[in-house]
Each structure stands twice: as C-alpha cells, then as structure tokens.
N, C-alpha and C. Protein backbone atom coordinates (compact mmCIF):
# COMPACT_ATOMS: atom_id res chain seq x y z
N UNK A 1 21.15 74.52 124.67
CA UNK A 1 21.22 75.88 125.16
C UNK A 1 22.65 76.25 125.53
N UNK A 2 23.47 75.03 126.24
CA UNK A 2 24.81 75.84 126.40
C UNK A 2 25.49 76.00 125.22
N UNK A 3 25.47 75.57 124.57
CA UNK A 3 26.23 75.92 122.57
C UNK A 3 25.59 77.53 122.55
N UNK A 4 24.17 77.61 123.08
CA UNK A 4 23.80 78.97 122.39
C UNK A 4 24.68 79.84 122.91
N UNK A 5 24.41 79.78 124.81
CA UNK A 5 24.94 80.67 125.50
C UNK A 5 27.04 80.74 125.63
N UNK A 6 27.27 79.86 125.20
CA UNK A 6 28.67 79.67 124.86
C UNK A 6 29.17 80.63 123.58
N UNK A 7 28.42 80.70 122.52
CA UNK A 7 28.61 81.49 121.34
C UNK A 7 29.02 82.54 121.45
N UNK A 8 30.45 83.20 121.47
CA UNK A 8 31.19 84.17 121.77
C UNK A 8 30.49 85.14 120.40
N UNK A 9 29.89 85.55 119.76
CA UNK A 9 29.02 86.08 118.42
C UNK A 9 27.62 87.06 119.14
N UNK A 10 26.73 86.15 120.30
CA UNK A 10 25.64 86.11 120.35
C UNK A 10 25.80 87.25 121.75
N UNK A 11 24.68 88.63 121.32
CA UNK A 11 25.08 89.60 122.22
C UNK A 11 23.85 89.20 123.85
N UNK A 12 24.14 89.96 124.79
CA UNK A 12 23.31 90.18 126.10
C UNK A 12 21.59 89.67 125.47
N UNK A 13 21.16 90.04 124.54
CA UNK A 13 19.65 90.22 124.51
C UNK A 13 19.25 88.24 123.66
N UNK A 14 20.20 88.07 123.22
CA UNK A 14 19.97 86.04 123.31
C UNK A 14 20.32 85.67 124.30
N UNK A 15 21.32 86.11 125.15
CA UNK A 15 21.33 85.62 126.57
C UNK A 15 20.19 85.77 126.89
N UNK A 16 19.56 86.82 127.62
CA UNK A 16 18.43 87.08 128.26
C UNK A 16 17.52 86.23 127.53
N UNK A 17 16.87 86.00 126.17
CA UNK A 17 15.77 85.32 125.93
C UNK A 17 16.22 83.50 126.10
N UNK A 18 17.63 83.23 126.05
CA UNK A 18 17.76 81.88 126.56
C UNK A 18 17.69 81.60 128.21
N UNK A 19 17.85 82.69 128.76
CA UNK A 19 17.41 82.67 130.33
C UNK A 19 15.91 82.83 130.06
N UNK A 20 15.60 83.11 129.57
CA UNK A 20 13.79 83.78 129.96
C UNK A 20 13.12 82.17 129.56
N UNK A 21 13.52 81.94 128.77
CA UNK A 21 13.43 80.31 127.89
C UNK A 21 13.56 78.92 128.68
N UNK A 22 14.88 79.20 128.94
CA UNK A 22 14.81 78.45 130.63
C UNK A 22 14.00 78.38 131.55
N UNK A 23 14.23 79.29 132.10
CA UNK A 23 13.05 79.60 133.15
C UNK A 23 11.50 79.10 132.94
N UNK A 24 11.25 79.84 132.07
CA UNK A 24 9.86 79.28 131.41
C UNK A 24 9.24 78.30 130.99
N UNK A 25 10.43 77.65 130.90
CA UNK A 25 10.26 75.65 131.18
C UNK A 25 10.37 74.83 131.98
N UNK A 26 10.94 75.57 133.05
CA UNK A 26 10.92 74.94 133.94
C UNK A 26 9.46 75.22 134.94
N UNK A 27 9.40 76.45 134.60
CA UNK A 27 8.14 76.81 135.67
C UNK A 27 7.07 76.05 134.72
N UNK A 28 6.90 75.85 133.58
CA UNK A 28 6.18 74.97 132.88
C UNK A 28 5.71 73.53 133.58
N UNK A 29 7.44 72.75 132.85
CA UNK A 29 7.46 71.33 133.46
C UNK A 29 6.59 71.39 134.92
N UNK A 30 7.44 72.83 136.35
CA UNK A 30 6.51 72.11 137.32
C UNK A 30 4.43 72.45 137.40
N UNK A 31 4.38 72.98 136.37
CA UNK A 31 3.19 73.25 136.77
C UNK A 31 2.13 71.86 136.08
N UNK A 32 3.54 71.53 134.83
CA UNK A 32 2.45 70.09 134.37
C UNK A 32 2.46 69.16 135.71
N UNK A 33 3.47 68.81 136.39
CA UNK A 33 3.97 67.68 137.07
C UNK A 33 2.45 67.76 138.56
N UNK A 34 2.73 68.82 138.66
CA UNK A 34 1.56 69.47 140.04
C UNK A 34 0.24 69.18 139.32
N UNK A 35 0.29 69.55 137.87
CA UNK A 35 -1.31 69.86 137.29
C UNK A 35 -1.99 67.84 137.02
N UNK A 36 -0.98 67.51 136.43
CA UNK A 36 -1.18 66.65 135.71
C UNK A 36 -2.36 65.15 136.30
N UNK A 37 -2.17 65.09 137.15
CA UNK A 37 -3.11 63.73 137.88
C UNK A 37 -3.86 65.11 138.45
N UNK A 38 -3.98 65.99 139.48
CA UNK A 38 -5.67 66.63 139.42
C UNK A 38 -6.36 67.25 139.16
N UNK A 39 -6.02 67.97 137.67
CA UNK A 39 -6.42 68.54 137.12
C UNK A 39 -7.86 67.99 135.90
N UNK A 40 -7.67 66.57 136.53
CA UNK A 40 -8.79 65.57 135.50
C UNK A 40 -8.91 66.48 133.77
N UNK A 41 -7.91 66.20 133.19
CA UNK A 41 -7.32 66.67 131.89
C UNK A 41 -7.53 65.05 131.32
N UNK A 42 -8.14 64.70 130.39
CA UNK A 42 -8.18 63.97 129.44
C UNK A 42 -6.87 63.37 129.04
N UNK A 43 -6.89 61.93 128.17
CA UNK A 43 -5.59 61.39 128.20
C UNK A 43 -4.91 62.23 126.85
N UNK A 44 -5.53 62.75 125.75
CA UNK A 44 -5.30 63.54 124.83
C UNK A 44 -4.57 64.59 125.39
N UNK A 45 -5.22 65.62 126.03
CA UNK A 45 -4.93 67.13 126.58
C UNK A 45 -3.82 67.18 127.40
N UNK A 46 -3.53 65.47 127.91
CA UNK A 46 -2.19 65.74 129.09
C UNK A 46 -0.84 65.09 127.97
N UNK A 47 -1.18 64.54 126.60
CA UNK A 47 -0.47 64.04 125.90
C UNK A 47 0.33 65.08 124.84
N UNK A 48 -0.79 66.31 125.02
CA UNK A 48 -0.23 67.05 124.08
C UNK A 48 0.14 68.03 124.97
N UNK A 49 0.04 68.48 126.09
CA UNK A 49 0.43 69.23 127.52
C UNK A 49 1.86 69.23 127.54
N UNK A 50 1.98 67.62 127.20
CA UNK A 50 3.15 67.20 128.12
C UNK A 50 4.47 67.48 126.65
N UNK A 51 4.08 67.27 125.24
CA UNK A 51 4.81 67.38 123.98
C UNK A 51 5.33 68.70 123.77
N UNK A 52 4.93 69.84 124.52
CA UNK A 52 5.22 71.28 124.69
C UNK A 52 6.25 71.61 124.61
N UNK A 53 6.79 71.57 126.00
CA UNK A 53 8.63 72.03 125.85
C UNK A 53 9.61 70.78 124.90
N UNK A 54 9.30 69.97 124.45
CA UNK A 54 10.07 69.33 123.18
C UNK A 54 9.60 70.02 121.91
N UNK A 55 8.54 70.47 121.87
CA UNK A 55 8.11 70.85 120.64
C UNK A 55 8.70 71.98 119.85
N UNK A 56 9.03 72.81 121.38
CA UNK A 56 9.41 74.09 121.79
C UNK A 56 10.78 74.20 121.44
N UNK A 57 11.54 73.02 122.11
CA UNK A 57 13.01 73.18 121.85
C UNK A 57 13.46 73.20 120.51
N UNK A 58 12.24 71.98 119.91
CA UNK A 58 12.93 71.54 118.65
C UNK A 58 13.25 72.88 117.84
N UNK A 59 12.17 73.99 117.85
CA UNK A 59 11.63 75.17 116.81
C UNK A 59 12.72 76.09 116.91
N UNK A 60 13.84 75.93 118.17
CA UNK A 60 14.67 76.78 118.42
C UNK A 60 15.76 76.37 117.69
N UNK A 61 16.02 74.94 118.27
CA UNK A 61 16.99 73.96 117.43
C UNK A 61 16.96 74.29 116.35
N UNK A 62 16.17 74.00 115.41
CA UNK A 62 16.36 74.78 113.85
C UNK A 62 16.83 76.08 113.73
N UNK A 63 16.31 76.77 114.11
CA UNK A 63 16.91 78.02 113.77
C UNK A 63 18.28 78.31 113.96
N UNK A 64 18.63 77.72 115.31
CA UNK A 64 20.11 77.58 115.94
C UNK A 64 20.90 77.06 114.93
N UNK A 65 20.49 76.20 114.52
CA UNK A 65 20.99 75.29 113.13
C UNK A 65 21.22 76.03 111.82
N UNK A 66 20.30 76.67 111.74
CA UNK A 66 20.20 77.80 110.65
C UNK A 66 21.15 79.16 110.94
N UNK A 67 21.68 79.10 112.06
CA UNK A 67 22.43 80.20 112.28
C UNK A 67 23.70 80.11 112.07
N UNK A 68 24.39 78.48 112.84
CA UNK A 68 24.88 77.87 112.78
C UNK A 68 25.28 77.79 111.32
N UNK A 69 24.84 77.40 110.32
CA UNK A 69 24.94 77.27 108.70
C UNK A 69 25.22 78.43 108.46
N UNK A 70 25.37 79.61 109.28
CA UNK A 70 26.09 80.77 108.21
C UNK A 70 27.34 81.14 108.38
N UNK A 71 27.92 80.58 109.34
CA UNK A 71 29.25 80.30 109.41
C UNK A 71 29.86 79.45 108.43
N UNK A 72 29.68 78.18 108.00
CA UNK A 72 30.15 77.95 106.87
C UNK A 72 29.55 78.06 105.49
N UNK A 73 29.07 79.22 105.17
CA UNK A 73 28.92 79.71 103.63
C UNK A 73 30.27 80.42 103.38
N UNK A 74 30.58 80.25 102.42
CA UNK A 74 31.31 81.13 101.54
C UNK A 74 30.89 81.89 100.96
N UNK A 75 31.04 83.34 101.47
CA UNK A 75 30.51 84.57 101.50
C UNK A 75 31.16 85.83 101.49
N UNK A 76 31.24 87.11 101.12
CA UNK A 76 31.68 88.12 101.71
C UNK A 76 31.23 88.42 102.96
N UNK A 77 32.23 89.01 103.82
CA UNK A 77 32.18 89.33 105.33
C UNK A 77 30.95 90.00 105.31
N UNK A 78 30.93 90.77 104.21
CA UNK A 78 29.51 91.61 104.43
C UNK A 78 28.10 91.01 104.27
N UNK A 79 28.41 89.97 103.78
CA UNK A 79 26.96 89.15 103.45
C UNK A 79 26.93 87.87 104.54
N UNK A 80 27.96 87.62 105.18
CA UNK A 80 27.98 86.71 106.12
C UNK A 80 27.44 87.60 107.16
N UNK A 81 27.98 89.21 107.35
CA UNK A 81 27.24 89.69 108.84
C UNK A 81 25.68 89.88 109.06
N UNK A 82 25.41 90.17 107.20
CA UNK A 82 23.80 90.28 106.99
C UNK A 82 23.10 89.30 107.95
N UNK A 83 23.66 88.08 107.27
CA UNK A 83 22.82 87.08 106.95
C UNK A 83 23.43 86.29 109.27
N UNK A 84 24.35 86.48 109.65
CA UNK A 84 24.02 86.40 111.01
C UNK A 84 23.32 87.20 111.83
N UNK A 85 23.22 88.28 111.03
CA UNK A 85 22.25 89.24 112.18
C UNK A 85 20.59 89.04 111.75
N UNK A 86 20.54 88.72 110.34
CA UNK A 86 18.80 88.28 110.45
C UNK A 86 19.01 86.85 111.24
N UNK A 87 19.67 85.69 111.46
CA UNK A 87 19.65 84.39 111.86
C UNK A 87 19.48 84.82 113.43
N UNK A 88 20.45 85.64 114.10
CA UNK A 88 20.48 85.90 115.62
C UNK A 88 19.26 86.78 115.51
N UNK A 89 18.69 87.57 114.94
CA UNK A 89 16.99 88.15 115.33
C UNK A 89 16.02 87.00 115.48
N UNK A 90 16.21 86.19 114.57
CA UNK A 90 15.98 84.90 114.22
C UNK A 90 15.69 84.04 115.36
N UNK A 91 16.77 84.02 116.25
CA UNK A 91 16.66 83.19 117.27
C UNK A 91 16.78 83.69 118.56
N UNK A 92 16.43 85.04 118.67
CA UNK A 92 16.03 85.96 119.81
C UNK A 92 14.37 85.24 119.62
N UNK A 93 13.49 85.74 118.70
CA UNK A 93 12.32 85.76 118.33
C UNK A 93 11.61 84.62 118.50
N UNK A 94 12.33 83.28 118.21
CA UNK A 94 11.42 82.23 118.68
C UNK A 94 11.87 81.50 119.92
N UNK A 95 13.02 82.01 120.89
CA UNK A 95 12.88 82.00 122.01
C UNK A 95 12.11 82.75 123.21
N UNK A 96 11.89 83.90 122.44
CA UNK A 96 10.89 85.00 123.25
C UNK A 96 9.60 83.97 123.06
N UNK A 97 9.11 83.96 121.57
CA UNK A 97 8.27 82.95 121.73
C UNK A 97 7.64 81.86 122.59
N UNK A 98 9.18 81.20 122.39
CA UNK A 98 8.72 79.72 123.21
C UNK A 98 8.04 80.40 124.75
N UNK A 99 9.00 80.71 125.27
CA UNK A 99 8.55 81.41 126.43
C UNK A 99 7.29 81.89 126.85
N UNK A 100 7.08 82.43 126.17
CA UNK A 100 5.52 83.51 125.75
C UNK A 100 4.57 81.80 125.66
N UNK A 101 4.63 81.06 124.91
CA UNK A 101 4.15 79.83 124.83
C UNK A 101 3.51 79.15 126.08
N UNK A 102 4.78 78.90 127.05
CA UNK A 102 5.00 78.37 128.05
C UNK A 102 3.99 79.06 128.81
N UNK A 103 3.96 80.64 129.57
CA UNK A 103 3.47 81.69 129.84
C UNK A 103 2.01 81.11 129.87
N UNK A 104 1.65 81.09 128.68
CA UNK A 104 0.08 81.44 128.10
C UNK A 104 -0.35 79.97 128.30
N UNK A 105 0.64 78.68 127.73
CA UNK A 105 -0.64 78.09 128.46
C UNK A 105 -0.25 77.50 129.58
N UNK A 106 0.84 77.99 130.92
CA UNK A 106 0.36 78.12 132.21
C UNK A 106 -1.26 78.75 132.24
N UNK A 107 -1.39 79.55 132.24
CA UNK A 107 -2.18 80.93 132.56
C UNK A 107 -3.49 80.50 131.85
N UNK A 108 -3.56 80.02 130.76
CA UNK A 108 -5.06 79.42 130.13
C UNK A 108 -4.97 77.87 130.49
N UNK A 109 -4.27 77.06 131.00
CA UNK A 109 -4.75 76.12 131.53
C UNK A 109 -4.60 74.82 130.46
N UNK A 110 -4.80 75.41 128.68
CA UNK A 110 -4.78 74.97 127.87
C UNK A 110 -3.92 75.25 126.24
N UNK A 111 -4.25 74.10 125.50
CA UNK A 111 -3.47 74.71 124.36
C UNK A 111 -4.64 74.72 122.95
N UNK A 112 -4.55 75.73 122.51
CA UNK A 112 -5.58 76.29 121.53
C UNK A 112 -6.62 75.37 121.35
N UNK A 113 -7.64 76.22 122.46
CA UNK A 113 -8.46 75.30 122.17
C UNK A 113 -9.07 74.35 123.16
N UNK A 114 -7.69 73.89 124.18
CA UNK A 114 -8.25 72.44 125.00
C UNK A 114 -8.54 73.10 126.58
N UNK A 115 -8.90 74.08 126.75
CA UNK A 115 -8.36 74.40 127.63
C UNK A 115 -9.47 73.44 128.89
C-alpha cells in the first residue's frame, strides 16, 4: 500500500479507496481476533475467515502490478495515458471492493454461504 499511496500519478480518489481498504482490514482482522474462539465457527469457516484479507490483498496486488506494467510499454503518450487511466479505475475498483468484502462479511457473520 505505501508504493500505491507514494505514486505521485495516482489522484485523491485511490487515496481514499486505499484508506477505506485499510481501515476495513483492520476493523476486519479485529473482529476475526474477538470472533474467532466464541463464535463456535467450525475449523473450515475460521480457516477460510481467516484467508480473507490475504486473499484480498493479493487481487489488488495484481492489478497494482498491472498498472505498474504500463509504465514500461513502449507506447505513444497517448496510449500510455489510455491505458493508465483504465489500470488506475482498475485499481480504485477492486479496492472499493475489497473493502465492501471486508464490510459484508463483518455484517453477515459469513462468507458465501458459511455464515
């Protein structure tokens, strides 16, 4: 996340969804840590509970990566700005996501399905 938020490129509204992203994992992590022994959750349901915010990061990581890769194409300026502004929608979108993720299964207790 600090590479993201370091990116002199990346405007106010990836800030905000890498703060919102933050946040949302952390209020995550503590709600597994509180939930986790009494919530009598199965050894499955707390295994895949707990794989969440890695799962989460990774999906961002790629894209970041993918954004990352359009800096070195050899390109016209004009097809390099295309192609960073779909990559930075790109990675607004599955950080809102993750978040939204985090959110929902605070709030359902579960993940599709286990709740």
């Amino acid at each position: 996340m600090i590479l993201i938020l370091s990116c002199d490129f990346l405007g106010f509204e990836v800030r905000a969804a890498v703060g919102a992203f933050i946040a949302e994992e952390a209020l995550y992590d503590m709600w597994f840590v509180e939930n986790v022994g009494s919530a009598g959750w199965e050894m499955k349901k707390s295994a895949l509970l707990q794989e969440v915010p890695m799962e989460q990061t990774r999906m961002v990581y790629e894209v970041w990566k993918a954004l990352e890769a359009v800096g070195e194409l050899d390109a016209p300026d004009h097809v390099l700005l295309e192609r960073r502004t779909v990559a930075t929608a790109a990675l607004t979108t599955v950080l809102q996501k993750a978040a939204e993720r985090f959110v929902h299964i605070r709030a359902t207790g579960g993940i599709d399905g286990t709740a």
